[in-house]
N, C-alpha and C. Protein backbone atom coordinates (compact mmCIF):
# COMPACT_ATOMS: atom_id res chain seq x y z
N UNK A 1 15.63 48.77 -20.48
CA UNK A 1 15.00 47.56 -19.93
C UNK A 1 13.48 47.65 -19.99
N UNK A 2 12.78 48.71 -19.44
CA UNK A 2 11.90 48.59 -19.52
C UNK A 2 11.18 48.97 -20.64
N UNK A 3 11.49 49.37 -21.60
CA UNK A 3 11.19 49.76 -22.93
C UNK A 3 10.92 48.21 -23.48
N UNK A 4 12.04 47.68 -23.38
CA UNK A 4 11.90 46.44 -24.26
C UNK A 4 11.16 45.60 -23.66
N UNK A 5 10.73 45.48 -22.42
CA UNK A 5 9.65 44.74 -22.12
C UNK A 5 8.45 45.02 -21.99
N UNK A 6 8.16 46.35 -22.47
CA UNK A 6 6.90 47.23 -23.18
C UNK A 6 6.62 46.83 -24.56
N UNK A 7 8.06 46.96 -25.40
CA UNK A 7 8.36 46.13 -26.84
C UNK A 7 7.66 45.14 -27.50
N UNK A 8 8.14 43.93 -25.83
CA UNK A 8 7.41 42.50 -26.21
C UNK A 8 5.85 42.49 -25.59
N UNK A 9 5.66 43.20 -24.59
CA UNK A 9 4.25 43.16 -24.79
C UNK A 9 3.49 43.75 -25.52
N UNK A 10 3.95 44.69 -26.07
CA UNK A 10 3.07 45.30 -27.43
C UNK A 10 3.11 44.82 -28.66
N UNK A 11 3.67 43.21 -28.67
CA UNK A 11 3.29 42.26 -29.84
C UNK A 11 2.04 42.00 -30.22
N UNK A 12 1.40 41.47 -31.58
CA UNK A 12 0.07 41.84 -31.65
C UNK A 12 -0.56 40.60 -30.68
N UNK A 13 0.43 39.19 -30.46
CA UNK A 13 -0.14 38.07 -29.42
C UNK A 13 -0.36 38.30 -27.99
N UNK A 14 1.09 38.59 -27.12
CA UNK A 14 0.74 39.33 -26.32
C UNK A 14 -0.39 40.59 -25.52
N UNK A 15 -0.53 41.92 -26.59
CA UNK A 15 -1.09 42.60 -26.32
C UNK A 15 -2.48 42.13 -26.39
N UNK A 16 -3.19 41.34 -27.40
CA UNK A 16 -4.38 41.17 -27.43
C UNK A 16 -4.30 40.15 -26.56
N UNK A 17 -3.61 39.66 -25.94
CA UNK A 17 -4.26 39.15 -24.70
C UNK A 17 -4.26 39.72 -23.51
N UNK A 18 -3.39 40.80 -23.20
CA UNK A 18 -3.54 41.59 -22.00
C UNK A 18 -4.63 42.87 -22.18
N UNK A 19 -4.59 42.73 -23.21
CA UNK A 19 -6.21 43.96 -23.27
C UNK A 19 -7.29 43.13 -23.31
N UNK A 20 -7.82 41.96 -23.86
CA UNK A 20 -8.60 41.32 -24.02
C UNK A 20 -8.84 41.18 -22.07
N UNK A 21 -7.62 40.54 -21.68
CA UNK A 21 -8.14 40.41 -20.19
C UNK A 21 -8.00 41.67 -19.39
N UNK A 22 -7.59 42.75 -19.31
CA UNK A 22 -8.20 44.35 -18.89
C UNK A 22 -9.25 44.32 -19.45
N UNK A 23 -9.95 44.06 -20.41
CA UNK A 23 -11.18 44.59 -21.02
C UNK A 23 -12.54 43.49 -20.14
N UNK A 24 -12.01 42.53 -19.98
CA UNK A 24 -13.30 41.27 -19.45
C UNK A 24 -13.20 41.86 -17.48
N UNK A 25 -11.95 42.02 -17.23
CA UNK A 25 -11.78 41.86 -16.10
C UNK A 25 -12.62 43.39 -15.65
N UNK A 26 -12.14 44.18 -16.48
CA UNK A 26 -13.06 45.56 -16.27
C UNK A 26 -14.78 45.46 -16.36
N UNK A 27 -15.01 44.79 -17.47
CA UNK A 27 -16.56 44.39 -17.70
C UNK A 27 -17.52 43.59 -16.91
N UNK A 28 -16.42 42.37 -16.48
CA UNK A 28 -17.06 41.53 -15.45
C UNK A 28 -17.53 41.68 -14.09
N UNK A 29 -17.46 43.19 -13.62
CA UNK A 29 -16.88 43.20 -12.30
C UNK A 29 -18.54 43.42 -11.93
N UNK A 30 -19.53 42.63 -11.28
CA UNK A 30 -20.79 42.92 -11.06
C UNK A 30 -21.74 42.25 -12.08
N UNK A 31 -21.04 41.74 -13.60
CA UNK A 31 -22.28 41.42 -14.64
C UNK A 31 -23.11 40.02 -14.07
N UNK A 32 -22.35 39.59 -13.03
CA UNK A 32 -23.30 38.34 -12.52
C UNK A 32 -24.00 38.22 -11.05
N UNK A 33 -23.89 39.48 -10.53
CA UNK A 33 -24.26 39.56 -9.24
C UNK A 33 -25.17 40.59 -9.35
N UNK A 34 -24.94 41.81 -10.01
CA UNK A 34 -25.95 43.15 -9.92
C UNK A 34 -27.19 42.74 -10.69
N UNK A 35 -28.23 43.66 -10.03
CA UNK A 35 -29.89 43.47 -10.37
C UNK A 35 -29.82 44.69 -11.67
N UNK A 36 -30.76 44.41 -12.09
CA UNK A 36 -31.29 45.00 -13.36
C UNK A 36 -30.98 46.38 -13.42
N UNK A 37 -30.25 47.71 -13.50
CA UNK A 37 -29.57 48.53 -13.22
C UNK A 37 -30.32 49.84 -13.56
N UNK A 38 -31.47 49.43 -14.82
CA UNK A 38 -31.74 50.43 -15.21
C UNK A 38 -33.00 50.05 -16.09
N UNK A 39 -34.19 51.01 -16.31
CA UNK A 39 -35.02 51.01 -17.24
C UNK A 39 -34.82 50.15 -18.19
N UNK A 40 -34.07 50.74 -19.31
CA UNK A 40 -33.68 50.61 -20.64
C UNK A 40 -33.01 48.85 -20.65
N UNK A 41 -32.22 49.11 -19.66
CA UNK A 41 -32.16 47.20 -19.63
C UNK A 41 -33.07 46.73 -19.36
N UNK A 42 -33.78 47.00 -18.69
CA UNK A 42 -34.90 46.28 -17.94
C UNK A 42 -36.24 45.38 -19.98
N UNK A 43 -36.42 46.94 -20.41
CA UNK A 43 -36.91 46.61 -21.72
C UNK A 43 -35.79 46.18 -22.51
N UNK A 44 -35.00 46.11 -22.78
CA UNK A 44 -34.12 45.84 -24.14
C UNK A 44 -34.25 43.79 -23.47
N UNK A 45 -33.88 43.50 -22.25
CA UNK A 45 -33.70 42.21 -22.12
C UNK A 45 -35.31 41.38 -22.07
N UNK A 46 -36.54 42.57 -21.67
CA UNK A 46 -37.49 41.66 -22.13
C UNK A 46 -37.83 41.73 -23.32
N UNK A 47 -37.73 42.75 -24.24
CA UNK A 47 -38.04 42.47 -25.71
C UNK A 47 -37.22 41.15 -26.30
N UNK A 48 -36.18 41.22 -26.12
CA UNK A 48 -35.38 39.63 -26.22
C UNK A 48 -35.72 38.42 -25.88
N UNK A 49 -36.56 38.25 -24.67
CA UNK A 49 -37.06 37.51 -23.93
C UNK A 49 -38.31 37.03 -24.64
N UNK A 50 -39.00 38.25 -25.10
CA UNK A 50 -40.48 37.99 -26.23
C UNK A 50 -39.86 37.52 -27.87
N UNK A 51 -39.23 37.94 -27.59
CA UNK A 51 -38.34 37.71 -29.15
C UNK A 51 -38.15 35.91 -29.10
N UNK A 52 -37.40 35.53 -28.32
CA UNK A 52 -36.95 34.19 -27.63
C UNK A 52 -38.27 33.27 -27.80
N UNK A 53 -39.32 33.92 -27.29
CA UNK A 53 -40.06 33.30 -26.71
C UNK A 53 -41.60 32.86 -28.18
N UNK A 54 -41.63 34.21 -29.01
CA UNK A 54 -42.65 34.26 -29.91
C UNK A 54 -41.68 33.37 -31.55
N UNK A 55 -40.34 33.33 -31.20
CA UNK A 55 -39.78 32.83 -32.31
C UNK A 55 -39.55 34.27 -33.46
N UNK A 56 -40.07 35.27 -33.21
CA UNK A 56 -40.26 35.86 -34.23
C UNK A 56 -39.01 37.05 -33.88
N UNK A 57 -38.15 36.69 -34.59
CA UNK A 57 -36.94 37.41 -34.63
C UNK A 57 -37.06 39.13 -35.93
N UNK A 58 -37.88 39.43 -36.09
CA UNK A 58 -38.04 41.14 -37.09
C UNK A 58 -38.64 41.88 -36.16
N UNK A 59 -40.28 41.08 -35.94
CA UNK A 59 -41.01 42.10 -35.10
C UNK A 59 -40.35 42.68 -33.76
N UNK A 60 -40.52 43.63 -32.93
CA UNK A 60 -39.87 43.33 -31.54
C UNK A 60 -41.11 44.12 -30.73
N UNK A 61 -41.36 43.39 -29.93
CA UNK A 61 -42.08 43.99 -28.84
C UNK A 61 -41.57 44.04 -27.33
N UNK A 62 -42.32 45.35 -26.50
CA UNK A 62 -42.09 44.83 -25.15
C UNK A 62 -43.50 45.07 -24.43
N UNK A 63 -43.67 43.69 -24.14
CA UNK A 63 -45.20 43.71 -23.54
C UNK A 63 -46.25 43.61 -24.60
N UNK A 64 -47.08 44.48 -24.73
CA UNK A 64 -47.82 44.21 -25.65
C UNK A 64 -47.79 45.33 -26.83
N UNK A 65 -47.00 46.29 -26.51
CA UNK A 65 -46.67 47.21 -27.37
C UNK A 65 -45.40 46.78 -28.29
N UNK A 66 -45.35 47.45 -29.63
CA UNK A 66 -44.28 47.24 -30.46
C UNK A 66 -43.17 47.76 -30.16
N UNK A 67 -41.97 47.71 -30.15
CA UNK A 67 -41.09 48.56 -29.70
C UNK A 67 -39.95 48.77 -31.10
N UNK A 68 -40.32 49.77 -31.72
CA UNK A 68 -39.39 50.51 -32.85
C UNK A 68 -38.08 51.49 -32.72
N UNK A 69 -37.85 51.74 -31.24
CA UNK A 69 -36.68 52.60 -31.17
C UNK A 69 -35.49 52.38 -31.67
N UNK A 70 -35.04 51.04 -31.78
CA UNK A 70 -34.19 50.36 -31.56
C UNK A 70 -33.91 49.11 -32.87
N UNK A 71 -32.78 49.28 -33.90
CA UNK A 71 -33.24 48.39 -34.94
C UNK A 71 -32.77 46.79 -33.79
N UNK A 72 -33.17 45.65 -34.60
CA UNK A 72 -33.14 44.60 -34.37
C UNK A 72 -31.66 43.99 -33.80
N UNK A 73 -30.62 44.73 -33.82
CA UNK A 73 -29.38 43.85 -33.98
C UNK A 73 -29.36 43.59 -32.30
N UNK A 74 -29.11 44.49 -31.73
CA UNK A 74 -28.65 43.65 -30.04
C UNK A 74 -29.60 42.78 -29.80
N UNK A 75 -30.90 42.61 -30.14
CA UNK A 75 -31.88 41.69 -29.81
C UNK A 75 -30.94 40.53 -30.33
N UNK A 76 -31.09 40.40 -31.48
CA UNK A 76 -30.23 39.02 -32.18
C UNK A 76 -29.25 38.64 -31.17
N UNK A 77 -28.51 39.70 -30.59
CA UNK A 77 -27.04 39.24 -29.97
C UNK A 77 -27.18 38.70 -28.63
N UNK A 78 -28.65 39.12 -28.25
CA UNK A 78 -28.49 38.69 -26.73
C UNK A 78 -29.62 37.78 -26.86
N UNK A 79 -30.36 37.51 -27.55
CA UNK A 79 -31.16 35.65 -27.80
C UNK A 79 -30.09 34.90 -28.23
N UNK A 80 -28.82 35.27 -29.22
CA UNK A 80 -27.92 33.95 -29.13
C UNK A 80 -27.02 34.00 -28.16
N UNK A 81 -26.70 34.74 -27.40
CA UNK A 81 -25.65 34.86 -25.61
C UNK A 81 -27.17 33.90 -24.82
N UNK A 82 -28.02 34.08 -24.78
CA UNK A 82 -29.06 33.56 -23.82
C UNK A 82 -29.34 32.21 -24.29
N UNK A 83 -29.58 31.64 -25.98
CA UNK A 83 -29.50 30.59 -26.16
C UNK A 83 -28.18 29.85 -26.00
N UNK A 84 -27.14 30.18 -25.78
CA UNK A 84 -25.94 29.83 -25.53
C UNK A 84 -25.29 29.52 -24.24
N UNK A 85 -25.82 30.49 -23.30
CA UNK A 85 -25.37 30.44 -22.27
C UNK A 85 -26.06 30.45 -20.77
N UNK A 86 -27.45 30.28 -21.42
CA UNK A 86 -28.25 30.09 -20.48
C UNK A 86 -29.97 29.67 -20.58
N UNK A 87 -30.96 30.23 -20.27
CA UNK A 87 -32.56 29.63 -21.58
C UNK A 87 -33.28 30.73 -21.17
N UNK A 88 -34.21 30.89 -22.18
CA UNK A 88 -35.25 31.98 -22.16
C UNK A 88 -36.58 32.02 -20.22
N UNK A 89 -36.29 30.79 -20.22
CA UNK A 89 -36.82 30.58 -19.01
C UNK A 89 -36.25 31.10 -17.64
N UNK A 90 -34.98 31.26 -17.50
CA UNK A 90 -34.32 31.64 -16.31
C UNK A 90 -34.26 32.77 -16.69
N UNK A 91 -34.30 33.86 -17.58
CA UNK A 91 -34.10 35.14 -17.38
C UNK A 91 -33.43 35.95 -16.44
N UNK A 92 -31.79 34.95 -16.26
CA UNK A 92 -30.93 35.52 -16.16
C UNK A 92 -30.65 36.49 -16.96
N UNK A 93 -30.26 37.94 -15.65
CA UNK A 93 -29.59 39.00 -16.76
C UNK A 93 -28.13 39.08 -16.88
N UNK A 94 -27.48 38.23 -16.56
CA UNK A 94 -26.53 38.11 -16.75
C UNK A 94 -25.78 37.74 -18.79
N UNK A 95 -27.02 36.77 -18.76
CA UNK A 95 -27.33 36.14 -20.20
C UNK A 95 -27.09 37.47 -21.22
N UNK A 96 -27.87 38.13 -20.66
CA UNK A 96 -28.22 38.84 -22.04
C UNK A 96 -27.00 40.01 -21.84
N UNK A 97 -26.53 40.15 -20.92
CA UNK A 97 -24.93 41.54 -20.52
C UNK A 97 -23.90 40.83 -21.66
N UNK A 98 -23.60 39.67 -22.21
CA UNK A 98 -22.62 39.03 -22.62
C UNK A 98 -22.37 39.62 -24.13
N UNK A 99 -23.03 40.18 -24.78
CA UNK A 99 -22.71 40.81 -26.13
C UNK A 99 -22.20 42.11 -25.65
N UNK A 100 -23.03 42.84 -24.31
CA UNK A 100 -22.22 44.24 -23.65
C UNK A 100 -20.83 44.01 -23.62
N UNK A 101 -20.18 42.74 -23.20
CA UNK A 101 -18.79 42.81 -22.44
C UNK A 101 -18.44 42.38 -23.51
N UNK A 102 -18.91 41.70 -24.31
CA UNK A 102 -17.87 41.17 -25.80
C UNK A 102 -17.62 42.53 -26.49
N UNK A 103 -18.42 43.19 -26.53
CA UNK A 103 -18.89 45.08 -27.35
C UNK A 103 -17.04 45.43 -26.51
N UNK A 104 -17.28 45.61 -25.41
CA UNK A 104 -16.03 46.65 -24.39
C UNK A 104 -14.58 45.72 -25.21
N UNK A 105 -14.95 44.34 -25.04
CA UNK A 105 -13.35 43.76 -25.63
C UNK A 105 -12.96 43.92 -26.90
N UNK A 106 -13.90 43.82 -27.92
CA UNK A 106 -13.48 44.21 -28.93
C UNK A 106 -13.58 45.52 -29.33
N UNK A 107 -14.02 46.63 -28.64
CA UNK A 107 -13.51 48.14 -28.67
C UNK A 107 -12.30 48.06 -28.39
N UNK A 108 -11.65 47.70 -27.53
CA UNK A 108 -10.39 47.99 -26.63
C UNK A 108 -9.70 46.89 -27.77
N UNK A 109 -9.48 45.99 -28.49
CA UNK A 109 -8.93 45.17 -28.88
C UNK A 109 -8.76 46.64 -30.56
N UNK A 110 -10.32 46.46 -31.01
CA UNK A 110 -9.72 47.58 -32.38
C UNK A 110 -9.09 48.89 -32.03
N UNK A 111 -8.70 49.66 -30.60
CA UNK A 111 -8.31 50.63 -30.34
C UNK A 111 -6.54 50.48 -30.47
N UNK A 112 -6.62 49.02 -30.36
CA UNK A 112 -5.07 48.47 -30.33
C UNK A 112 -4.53 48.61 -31.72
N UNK A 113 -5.29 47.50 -32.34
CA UNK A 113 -5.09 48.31 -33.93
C UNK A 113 -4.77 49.41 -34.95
N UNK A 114 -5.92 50.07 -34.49
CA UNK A 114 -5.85 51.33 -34.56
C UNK A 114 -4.56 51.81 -34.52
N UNK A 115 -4.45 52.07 -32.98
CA UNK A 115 -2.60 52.80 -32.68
C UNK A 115 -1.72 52.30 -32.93
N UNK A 116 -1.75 50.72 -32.98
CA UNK A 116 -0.18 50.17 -33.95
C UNK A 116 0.09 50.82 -35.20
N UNK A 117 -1.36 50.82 -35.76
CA UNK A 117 -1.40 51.30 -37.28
C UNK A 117 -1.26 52.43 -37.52
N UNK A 118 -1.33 53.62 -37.11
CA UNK A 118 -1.07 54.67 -37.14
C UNK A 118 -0.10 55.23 -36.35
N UNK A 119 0.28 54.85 -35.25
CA UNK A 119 1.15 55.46 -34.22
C UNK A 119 2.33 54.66 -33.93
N UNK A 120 2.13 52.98 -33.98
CA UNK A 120 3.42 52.60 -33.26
C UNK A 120 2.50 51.12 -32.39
N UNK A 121 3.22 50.32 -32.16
CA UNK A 121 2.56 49.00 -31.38
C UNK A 121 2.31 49.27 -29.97
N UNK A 122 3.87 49.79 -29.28
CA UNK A 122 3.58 50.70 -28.17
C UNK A 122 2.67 51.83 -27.88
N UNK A 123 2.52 52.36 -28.45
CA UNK A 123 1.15 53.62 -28.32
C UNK A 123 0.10 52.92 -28.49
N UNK A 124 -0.18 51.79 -29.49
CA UNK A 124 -1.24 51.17 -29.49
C UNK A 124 -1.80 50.39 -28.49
N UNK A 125 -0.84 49.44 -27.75
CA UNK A 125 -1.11 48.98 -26.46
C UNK A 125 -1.45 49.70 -25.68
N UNK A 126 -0.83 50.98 -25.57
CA UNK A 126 -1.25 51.99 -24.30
C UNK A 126 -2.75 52.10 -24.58
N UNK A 127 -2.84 52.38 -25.74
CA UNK A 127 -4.55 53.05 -26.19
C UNK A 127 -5.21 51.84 -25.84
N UNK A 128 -5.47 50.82 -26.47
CA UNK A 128 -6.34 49.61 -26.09
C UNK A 128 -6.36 49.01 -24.71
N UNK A 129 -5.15 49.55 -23.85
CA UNK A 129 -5.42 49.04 -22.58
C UNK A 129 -5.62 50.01 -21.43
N UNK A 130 -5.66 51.70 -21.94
CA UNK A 130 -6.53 52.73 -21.28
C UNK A 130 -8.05 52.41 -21.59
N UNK A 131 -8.53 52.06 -23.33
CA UNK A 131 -9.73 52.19 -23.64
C UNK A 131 -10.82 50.62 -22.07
N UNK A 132 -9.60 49.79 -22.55
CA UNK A 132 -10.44 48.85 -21.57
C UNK A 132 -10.62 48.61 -20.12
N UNK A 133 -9.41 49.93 -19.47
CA UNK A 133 -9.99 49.83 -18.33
C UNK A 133 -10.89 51.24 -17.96
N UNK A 134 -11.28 51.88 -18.56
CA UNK A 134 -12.24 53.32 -18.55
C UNK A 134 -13.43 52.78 -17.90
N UNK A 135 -14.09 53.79 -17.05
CA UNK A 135 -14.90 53.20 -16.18
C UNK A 135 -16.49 53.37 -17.22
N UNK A 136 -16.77 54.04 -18.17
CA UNK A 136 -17.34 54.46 -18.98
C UNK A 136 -17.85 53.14 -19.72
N UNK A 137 -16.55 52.55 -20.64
CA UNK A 137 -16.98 51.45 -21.21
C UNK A 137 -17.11 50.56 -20.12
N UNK A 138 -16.09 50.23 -18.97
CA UNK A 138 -16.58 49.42 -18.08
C UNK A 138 -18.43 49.25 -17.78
N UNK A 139 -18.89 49.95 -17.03
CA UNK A 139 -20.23 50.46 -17.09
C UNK A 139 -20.87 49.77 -18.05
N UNK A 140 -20.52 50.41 -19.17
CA UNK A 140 -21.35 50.05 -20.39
C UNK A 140 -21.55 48.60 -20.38
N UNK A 141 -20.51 48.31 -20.48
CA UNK A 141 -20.22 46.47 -20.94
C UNK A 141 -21.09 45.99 -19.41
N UNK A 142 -21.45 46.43 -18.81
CA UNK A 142 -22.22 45.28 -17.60
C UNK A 142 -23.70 45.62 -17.68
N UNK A 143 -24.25 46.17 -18.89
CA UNK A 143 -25.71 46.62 -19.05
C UNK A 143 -26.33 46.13 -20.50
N UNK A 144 -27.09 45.57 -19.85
CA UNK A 144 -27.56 44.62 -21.19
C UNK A 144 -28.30 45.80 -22.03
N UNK A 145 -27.53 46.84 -23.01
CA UNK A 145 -28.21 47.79 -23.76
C UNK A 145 -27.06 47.98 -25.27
N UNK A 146 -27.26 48.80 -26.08
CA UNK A 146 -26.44 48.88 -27.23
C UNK A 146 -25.02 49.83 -27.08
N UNK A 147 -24.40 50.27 -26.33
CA UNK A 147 -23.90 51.25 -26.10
C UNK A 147 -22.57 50.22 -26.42
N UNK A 148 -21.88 49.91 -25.19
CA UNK A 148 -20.62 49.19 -25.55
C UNK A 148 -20.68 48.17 -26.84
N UNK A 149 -21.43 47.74 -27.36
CA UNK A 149 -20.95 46.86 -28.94
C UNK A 149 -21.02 47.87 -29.86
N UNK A 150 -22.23 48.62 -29.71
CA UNK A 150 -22.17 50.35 -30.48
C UNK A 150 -20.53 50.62 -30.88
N UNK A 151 -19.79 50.63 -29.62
CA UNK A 151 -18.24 51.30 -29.47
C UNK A 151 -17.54 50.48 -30.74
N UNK A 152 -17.56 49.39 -30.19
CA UNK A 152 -17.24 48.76 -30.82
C UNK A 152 -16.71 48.49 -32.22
N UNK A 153 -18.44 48.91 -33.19
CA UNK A 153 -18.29 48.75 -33.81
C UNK A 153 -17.50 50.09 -34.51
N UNK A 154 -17.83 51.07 -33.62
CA UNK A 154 -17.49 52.38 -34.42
C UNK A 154 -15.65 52.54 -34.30
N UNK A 155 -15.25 51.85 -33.29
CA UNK A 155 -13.80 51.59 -32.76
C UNK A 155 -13.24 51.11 -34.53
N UNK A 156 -14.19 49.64 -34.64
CA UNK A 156 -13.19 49.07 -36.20
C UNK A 156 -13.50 50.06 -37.61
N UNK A 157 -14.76 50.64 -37.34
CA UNK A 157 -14.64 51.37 -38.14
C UNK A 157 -13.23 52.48 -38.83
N UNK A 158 -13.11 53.01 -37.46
CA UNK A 158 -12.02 53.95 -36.93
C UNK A 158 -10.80 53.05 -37.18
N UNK A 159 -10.35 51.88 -37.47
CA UNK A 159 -9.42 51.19 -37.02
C UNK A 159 -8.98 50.91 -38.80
N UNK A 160 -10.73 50.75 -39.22
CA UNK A 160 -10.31 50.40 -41.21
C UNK A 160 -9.74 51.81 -41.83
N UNK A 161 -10.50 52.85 -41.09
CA UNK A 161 -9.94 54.29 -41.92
C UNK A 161 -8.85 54.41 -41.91
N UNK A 162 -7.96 54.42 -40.54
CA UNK A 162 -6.76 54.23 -40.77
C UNK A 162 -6.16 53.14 -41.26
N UNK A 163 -6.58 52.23 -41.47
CA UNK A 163 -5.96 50.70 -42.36
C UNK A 163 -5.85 51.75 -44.03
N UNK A 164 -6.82 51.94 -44.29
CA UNK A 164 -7.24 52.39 -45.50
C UNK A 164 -6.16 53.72 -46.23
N UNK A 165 -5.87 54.51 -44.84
CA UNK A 165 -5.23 55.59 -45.13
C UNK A 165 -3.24 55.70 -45.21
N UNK A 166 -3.39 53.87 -44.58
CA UNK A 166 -1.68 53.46 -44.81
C UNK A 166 -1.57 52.10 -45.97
N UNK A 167 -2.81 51.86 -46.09
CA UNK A 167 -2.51 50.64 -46.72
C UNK A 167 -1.75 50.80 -47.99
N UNK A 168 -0.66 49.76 -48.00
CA UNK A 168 0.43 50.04 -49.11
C UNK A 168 0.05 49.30 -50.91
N UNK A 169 -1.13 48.58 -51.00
CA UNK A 169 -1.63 48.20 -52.06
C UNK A 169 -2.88 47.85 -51.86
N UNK A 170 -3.72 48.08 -53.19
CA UNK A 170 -5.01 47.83 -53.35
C UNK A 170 -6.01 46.23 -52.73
N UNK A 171 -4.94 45.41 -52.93
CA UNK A 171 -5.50 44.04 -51.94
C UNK A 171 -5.89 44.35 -50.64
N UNK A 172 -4.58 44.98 -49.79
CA UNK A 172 -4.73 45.52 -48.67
C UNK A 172 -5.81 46.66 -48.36
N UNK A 173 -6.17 47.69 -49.30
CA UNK A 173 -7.21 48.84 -49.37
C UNK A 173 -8.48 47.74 -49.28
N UNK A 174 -8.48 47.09 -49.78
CA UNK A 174 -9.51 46.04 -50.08
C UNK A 174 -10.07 45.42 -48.88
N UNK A 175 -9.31 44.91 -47.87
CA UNK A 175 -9.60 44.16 -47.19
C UNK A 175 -9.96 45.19 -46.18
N UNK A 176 -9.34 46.32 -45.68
CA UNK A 176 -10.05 47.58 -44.86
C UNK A 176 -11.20 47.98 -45.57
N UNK A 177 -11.73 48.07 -46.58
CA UNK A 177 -12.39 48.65 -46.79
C UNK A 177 -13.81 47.49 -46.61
N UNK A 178 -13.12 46.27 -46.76
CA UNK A 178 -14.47 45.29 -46.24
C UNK A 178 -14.52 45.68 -44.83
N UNK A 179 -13.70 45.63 -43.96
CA UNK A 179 -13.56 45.64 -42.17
C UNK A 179 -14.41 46.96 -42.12
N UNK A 180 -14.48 47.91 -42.67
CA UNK A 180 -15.28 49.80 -43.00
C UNK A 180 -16.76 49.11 -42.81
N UNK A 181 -17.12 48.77 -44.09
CA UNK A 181 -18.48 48.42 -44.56
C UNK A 181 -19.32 47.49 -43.71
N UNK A 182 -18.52 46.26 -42.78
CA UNK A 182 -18.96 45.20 -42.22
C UNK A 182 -19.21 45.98 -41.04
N UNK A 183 -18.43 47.13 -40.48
CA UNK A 183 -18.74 47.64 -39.43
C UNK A 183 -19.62 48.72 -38.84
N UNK A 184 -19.56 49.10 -40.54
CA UNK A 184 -20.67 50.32 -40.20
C UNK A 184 -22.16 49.45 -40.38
N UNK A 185 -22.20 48.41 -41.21
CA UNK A 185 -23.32 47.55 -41.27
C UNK A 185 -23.79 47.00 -40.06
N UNK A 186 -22.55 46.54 -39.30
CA UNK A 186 -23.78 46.00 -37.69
C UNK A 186 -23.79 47.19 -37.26
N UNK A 187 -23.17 48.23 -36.99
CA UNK A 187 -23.10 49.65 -36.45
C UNK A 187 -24.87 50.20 -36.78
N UNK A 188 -25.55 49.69 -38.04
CA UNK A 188 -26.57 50.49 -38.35
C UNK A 188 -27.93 48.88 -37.62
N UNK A 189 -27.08 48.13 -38.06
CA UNK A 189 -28.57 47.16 -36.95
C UNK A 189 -28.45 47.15 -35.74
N UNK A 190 -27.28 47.66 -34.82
CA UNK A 190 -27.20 47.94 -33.44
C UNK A 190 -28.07 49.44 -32.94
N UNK A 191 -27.50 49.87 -33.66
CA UNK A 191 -28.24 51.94 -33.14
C UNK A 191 -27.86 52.51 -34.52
N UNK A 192 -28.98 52.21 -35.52
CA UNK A 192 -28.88 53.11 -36.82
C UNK A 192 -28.00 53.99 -36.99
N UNK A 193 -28.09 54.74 -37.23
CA UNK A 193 -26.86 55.93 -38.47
C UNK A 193 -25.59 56.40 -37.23
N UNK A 194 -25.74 56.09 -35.88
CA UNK A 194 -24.44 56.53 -35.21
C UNK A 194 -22.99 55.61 -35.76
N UNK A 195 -22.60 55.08 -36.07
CA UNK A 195 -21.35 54.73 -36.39
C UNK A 195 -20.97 54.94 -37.66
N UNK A 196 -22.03 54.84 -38.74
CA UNK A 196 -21.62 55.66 -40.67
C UNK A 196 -21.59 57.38 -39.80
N UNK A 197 -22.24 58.13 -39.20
CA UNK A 197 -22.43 59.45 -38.93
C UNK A 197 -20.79 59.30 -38.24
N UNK A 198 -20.28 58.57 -37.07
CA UNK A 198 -19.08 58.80 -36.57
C UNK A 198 -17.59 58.51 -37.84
N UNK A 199 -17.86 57.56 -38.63
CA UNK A 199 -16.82 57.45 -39.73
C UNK A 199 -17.46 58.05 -40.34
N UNK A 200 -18.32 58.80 -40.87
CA UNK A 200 -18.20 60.27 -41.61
C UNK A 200 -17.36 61.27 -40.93
């Protein structure tokens, strides 16, 4: 009995919706009530804010200094969560957390993948719906910084290798091996060489 109703929730419809909502429900818990948590958010959401504000989406500054640590990609992600969901003027930080918690769902969503694909649908559900309630990525996903979409991306990475390493014809090799490349590509405009260095 209870197997088989493990069965049907480890369908790929089902499951991605019960991890999708473990993963928001874990992320959400504080992203609209808690104050600025930390340094690093504190700069990553005003360089966005100058970004927003100067139009000039390459350069990035915070304050009047340049700020190079960091390539350009979460900036991009949290001026379109802020043009989307809120304005450069209210500097809500809530605005700019929304690519964090999208980062935690779609980790936990390619972790699902992942383990269907290699292990079984059931093992895979288990994995994608441990990964999304971990207090780790939780955390992550409520801090407007690169860490949880980071996961993310390195999650599909992890998710094409194994696509790649069952795939039963070259169409199929094909299409993992785009999901590889697309991921290690935002992987390198989010936080440079950590996600090609982790799928190495």
């Amino acid at each position: 009995m209870a197997q088989s109703v493990l069965a049907r929730l480890a369908r790929p419809g089902p499951a991605a919706a019960i991890i999708a909502a473990l993963a928001l429900a874990a992320a959400l818990a504080g992203v609209f009530t808690s104050p600025v948590l930390d340094r690093d958010e504190a700069r990553f959401a005003q360089a966005t804010a100058q970004m927003l504000e100067s139009g000039d989406f390459v350069r990035i500054n915070f304050l009047d200094e340049p700020r190079h640590k960091k390539p350009a990609g979460i900036h991009w992600l949290q001026a379109a969560a802020v043009a989307a969901a809120s304005s450069e003027d209210a500097r809500a930080i809530w605005a700019y957390r929304l690519p964090s918690v999208l980062g935690a769902v779609l980790a936990a969503l390619a972790a699902y993948l992942a383990g269907a694909r290699l292990v079984g649908r059931r093992a895979g559900f288990a994995a994608g719906a441990l990964l999304a309630v971990t207090v780790l990525l939780g955390a992550e996903a409520g801090i407007a910084k690169t860490d949880a979409m980071l996961c993310a991306t390195a999650a599909f990475s992890f998710y094409a290798i194994a696509g790649l390493r069952t795939a039963t014809d070259r169409r199929e090799a094909r299409g993992f091996a785009l999901v590889l490349w697309v991921a290690m590509a935002v992987g390198v405009l989010i936080k440079g060489p950590v996600t090609p260095m982790a799928a190495g």
